[in-house]
Protein backbone atom coordinates (compact mmCIF):
# COMPACT_ATOMS: atom_id res chain seq x y z
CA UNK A 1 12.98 -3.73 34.08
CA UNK A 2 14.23 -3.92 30.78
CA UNK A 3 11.30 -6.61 29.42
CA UNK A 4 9.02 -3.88 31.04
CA UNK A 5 10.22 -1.34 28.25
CA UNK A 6 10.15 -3.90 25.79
CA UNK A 7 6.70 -4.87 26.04
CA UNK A 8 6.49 -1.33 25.98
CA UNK A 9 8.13 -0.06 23.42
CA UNK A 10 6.04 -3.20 21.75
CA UNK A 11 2.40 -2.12 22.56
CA UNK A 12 3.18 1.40 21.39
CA UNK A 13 4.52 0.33 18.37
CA UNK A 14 1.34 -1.51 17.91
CA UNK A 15 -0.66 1.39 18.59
CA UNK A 16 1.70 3.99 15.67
CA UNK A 17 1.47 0.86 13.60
CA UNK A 18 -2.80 1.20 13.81
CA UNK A 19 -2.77 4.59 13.77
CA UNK A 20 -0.86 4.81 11.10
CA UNK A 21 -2.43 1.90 8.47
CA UNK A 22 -5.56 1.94 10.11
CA UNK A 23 -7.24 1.67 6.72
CA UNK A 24 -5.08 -1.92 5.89
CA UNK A 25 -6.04 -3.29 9.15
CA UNK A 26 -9.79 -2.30 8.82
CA UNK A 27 -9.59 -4.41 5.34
CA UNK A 28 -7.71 -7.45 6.96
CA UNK A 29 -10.34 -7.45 9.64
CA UNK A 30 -13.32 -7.15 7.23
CA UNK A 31 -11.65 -9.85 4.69
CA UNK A 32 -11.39 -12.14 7.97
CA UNK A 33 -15.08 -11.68 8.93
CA UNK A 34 -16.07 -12.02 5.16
CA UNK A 35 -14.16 -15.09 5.09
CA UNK A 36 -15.70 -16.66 8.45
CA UNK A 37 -19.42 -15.82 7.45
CA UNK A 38 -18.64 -17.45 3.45
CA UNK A 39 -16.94 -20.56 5.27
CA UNK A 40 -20.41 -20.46 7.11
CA UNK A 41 -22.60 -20.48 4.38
CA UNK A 42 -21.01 -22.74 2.39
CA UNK A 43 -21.03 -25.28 4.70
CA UNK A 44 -25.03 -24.48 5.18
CA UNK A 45 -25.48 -24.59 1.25
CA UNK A 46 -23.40 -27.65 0.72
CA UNK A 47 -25.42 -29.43 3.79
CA UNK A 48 -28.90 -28.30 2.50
CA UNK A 49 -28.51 -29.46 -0.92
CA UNK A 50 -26.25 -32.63 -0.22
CA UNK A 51 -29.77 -34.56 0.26
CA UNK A 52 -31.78 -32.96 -3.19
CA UNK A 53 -28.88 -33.73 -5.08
CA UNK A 54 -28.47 -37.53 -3.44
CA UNK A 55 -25.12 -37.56 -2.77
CA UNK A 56 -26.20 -38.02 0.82
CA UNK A 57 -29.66 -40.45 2.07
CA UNK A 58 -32.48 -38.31 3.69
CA UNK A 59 -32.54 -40.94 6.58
CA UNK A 60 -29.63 -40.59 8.92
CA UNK A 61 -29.69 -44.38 9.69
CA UNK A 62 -29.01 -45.17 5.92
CA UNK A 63 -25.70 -43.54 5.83
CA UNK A 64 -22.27 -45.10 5.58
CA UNK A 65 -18.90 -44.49 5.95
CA UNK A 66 -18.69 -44.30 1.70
CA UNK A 67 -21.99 -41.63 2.00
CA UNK A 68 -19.91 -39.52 5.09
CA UNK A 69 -16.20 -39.62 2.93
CA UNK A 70 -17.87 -38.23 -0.25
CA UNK A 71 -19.73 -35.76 1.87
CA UNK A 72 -16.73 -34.56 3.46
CA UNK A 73 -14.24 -34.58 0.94
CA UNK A 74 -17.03 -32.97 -1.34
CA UNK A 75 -17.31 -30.37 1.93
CA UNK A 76 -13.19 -29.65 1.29
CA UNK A 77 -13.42 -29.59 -2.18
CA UNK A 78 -16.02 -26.42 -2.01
CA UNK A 79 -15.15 -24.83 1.07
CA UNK A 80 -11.17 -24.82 -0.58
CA UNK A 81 -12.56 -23.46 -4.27
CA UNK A 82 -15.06 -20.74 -2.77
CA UNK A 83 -13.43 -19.89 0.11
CA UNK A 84 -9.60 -21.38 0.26
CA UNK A 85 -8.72 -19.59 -3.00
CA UNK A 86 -9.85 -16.21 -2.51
CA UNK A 87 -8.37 -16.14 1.49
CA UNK A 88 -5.19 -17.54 -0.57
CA UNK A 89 -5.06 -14.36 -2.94
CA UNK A 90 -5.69 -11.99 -0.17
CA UNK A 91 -3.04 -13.56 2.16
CA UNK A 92 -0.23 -13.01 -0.66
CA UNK A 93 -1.87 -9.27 -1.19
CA UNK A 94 -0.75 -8.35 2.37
CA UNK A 95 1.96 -10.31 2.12
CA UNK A 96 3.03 -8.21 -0.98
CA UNK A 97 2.08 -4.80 1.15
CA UNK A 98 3.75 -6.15 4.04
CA UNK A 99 6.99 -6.43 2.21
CA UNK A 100 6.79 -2.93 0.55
CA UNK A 101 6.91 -1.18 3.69
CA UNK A 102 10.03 0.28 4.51
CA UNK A 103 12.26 -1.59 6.70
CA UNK A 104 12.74 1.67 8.96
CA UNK A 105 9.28 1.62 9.39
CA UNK A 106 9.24 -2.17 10.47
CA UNK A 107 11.50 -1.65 12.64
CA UNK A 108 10.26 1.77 14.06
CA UNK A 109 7.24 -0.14 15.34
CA UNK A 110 9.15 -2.89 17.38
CA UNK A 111 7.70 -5.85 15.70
CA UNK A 112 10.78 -7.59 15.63
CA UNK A 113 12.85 -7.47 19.03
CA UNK A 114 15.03 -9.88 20.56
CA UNK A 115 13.25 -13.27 21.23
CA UNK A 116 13.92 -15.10 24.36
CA UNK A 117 15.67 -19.45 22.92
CA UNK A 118 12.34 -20.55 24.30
CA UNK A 119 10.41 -18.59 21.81
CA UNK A 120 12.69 -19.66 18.64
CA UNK A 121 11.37 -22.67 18.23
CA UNK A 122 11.25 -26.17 19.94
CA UNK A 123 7.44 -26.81 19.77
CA UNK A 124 6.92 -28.60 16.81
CA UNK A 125 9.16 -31.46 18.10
CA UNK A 126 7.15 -31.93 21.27
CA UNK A 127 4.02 -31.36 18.89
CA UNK A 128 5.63 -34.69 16.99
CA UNK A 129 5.86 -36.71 20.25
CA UNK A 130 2.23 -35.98 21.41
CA UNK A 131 0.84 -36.99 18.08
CA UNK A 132 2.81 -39.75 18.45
CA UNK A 133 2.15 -40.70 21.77
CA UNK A 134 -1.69 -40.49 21.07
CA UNK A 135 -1.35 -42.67 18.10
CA UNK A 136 0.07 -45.60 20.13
């Protein structure tokens, strides 16, 4: 009974939470569309012109592994300057808000309740085996 109030107490303060900074969360969800759609095009920009500007050949059978690197890391390189940076700034904007709010308000919402030892940690170890595992 008592994780049934928890989970609770958590879903309503979820719900004050929106209620309450409804405007914040409409801007985080519109900066993560914005951000999704840019990645998008991009991608389609740096693909379209990769050929005109012959970084890439026009014939897919000509390509190498040299031609696919420099395409990719080229790919990174733009999709991290356009896109990366700005997502970057944003993330340490809410970040900032985040930590302004009052701590009585944090914890009025019930963000922050006791965690079970299972989820404290423990996954990136097993992570670290599988990765390891598939490498053999």
């Amino acid at each position: 009974m008592a994780g049934e109030t928890g989970v609770e107490n958590g879903s309503k303060g979820w719900k004050k939470f929106l209620r309450k900074h409804w405007n914040m969360v409409a801007l985080f969800v519109v900066a993560v569309i914005l951000a999704f759609v840019g990645a998008v095009y991009v991608f389609l920009w740096f693909a379209g012109d990769a050929q005109s500007t012959g970084m890439v050949p026009a014939t897919l059978g000509l390509w190498t592994m040299g031609n696919i690197v420099t395409f990719i890391l080229h790919l990174i390189f733009w999709e991290l300057l356009l896109i990366g940076i700005p997502v970057v700034i944003g993330a340490v904007a809410g970040w900032q808000w985040w930590k302004r709010l009052p701590i009585e308000e944090k914890k009025e919402y019930h963000f922050f309740g006791k965690r079970s030892r299972t989820t404290r940690g423990g996954g990136g170890v097993s992570l670290l085996f599988f990765v390891a595992a598939r490498a053999k």
